[in-house]
C-alpha atoms as a PDB file:
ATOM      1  CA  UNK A   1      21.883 -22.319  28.671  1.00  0.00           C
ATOM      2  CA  UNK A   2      23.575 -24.362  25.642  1.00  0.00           C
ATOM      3  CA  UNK A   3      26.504 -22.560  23.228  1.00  0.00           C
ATOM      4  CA  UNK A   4      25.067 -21.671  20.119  1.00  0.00           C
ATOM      5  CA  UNK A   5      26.392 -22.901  16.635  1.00  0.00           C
ATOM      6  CA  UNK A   6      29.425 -21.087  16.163  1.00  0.00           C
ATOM      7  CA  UNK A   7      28.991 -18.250  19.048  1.00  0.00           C
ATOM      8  CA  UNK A   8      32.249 -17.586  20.518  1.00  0.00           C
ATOM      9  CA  UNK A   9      34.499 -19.634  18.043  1.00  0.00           C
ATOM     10  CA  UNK A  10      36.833 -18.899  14.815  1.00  0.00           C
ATOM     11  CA  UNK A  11      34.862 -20.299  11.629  1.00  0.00           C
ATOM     12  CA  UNK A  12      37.385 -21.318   9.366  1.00  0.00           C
ATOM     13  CA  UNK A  13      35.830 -22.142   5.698  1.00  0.00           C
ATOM     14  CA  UNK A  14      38.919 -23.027   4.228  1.00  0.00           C
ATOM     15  CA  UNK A  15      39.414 -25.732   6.616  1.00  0.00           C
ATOM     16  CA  UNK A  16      36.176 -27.289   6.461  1.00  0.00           C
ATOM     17  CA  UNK A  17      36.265 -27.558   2.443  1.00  0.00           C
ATOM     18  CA  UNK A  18      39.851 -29.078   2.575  1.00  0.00           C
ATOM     19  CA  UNK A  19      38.018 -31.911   5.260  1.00  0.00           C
ATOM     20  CA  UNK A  20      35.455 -32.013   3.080  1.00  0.00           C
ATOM     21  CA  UNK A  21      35.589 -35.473   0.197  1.00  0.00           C
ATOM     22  CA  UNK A  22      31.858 -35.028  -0.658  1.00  0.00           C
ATOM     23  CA  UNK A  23      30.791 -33.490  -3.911  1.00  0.00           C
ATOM     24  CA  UNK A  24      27.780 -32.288  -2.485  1.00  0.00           C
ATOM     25  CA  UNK A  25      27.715 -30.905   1.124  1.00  0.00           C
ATOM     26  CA  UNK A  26      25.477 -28.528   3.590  1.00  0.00           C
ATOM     27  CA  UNK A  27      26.784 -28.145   6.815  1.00  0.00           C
ATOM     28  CA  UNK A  28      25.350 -25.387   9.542  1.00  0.00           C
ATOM     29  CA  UNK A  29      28.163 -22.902  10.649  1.00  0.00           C
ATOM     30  CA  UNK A  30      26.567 -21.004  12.880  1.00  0.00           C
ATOM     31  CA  UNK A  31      22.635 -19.499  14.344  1.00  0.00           C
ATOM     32  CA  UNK A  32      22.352 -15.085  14.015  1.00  0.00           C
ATOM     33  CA  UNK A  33      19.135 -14.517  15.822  1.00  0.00           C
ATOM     34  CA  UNK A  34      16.643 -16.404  13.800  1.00  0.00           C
ATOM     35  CA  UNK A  35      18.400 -17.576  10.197  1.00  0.00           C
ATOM     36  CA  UNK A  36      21.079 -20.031  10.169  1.00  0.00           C
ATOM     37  CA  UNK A  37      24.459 -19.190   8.033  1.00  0.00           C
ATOM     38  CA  UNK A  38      25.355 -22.341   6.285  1.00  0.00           C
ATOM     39  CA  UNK A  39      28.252 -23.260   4.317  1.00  0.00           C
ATOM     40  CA  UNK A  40      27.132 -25.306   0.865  1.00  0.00           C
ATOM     41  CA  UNK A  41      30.331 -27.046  -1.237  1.00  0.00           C
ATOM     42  CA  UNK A  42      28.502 -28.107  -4.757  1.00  0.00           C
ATOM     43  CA  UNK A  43      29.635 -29.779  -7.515  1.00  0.00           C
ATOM     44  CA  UNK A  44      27.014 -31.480  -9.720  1.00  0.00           C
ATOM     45  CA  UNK A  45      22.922 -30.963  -9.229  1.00  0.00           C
ATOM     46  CA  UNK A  46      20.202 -30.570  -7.114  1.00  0.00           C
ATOM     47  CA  UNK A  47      16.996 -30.916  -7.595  1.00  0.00           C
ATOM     48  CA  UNK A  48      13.896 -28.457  -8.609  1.00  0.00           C
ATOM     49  CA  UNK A  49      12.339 -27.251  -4.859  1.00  0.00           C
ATOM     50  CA  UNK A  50      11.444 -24.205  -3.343  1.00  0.00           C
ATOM     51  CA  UNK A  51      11.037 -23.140   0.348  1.00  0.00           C
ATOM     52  CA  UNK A  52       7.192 -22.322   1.924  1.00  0.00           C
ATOM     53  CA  UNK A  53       7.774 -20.526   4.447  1.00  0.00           C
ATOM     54  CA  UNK A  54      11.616 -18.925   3.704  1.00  0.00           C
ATOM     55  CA  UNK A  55      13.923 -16.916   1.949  1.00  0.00           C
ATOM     56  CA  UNK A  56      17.110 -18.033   0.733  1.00  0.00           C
ATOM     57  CA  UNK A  57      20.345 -16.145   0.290  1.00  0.00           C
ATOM     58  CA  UNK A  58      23.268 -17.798  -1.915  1.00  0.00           C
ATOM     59  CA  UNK A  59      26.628 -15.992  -1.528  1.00  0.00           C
ATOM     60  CA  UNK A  60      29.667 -17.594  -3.928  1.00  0.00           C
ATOM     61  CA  UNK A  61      33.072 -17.732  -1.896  1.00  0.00           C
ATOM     62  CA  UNK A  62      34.731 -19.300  -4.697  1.00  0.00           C
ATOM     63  CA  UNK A  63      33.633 -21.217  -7.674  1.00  0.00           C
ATOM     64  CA  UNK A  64      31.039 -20.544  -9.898  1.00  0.00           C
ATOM     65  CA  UNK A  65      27.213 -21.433  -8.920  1.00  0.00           C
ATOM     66  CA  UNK A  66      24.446 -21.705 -11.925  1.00  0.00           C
ATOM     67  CA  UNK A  67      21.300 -20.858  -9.981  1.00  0.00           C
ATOM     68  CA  UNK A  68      17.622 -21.560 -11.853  1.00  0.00           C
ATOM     69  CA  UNK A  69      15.290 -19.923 -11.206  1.00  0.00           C
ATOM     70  CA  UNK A  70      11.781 -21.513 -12.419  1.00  0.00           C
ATOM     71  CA  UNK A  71      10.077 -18.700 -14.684  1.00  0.00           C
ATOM     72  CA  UNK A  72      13.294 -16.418 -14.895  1.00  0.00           C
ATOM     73  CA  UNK A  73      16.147 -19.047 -16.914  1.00  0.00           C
ATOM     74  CA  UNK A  74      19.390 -19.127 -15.288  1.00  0.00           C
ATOM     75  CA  UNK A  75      22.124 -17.016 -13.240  1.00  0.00           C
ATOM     76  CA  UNK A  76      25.438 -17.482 -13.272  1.00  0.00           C
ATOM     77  CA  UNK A  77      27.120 -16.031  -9.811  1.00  0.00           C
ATOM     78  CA  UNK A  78      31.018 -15.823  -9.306  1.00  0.00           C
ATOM     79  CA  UNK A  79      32.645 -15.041  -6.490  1.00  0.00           C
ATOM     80  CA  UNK A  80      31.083 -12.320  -4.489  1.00  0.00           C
ATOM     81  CA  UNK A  81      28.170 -12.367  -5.810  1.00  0.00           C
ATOM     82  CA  UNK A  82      24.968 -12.820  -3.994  1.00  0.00           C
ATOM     83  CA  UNK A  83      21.504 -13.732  -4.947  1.00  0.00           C
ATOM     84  CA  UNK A  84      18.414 -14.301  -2.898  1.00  0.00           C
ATOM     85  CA  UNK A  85      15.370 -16.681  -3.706  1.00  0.00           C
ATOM     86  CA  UNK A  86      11.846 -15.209  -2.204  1.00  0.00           C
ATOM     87  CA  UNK A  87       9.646 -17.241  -0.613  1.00  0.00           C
ATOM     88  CA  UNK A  88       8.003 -20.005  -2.515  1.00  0.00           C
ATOM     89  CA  UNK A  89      10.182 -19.505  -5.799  1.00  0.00           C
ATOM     90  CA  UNK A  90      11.268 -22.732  -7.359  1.00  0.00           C
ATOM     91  CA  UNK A  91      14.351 -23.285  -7.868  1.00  0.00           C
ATOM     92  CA  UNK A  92      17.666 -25.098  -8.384  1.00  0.00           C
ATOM     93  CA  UNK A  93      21.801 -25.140  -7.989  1.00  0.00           C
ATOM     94  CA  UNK A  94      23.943 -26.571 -10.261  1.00  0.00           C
ATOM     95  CA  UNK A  95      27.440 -26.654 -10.047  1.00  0.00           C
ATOM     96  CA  UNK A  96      30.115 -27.709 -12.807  1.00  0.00           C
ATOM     97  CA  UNK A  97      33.175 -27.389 -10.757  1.00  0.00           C
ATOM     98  CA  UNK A  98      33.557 -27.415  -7.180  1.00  0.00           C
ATOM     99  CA  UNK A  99      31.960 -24.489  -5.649  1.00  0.00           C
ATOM    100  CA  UNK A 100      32.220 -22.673  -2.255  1.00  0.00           C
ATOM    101  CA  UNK A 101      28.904 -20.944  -1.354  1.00  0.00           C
ATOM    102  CA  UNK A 102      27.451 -19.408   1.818  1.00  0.00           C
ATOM    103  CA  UNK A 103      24.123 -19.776   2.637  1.00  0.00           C
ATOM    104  CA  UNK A 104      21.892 -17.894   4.626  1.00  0.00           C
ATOM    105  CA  UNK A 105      18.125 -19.033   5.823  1.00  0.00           C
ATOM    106  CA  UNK A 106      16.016 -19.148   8.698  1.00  0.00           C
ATOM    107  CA  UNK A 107      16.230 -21.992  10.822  1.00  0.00           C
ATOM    108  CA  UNK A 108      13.183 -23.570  10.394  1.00  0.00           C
ATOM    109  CA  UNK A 109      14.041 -23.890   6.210  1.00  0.00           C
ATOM    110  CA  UNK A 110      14.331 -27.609   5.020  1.00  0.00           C
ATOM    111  CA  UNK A 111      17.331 -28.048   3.503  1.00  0.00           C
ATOM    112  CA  UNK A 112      16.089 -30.470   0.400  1.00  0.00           C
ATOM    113  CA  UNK A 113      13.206 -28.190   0.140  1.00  0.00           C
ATOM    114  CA  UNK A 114       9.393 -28.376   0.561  1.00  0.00           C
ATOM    115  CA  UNK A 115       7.457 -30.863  -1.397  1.00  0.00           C
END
């Protein structure tokens, strides 16, 4: 049987952002059953998309992370604070200054979004 992602190993976030030179970056940390637990480092914009088939949790470690939300405007999370996009919501990040977020989906989410 193959290790999973991140089963049996010290996950250390502040080391991976230091290693980190992109402005915008998604990186898998580790499987839990079915979702995956992803680490996101933003700075700038994404694009409008929203997920078929998923859920999507954003949780801020450190920065600030201006989530819209198509239909509702735009929220503003700081650290430890959470939000989670239902199924088929469209939506966006933005990101003025560099921002730490943790990211929790199912495994079989697209990470750019469904069409």
């Amino acid at each position: 049987m193959a290790k999973k992602l991140g089963h049996l190993e010290v996950i250390d976030i502040d080391k991976r952002v230091k290693a980190n030179k992109e402005k915008w970056h998604n990186e898998n940390l580790c499987q839990v059953n079915g979702s995956l637990v992803r680490l996101g480092i933003f700075e700038g914009e994404f694009h409008w998309h929203k997920h078929d088939k998923e859920d999507e949790l954003f949780f801020v470690l450190s920065g600030k992370l201006l989530l819209d939300i198509e239909g509702k405007g735009t929220l503003e999370l700081t650290p430890h604070q959470g939000y989670t996009v239902p199924t088929g919501v469209v939506h966006r990040t933005r990101a003025k200054e560099k921002t730490v977020v943790l990211m929790v989906e199912q495994d079989t989410v697209k990470p750019k979004g469904d069409p």
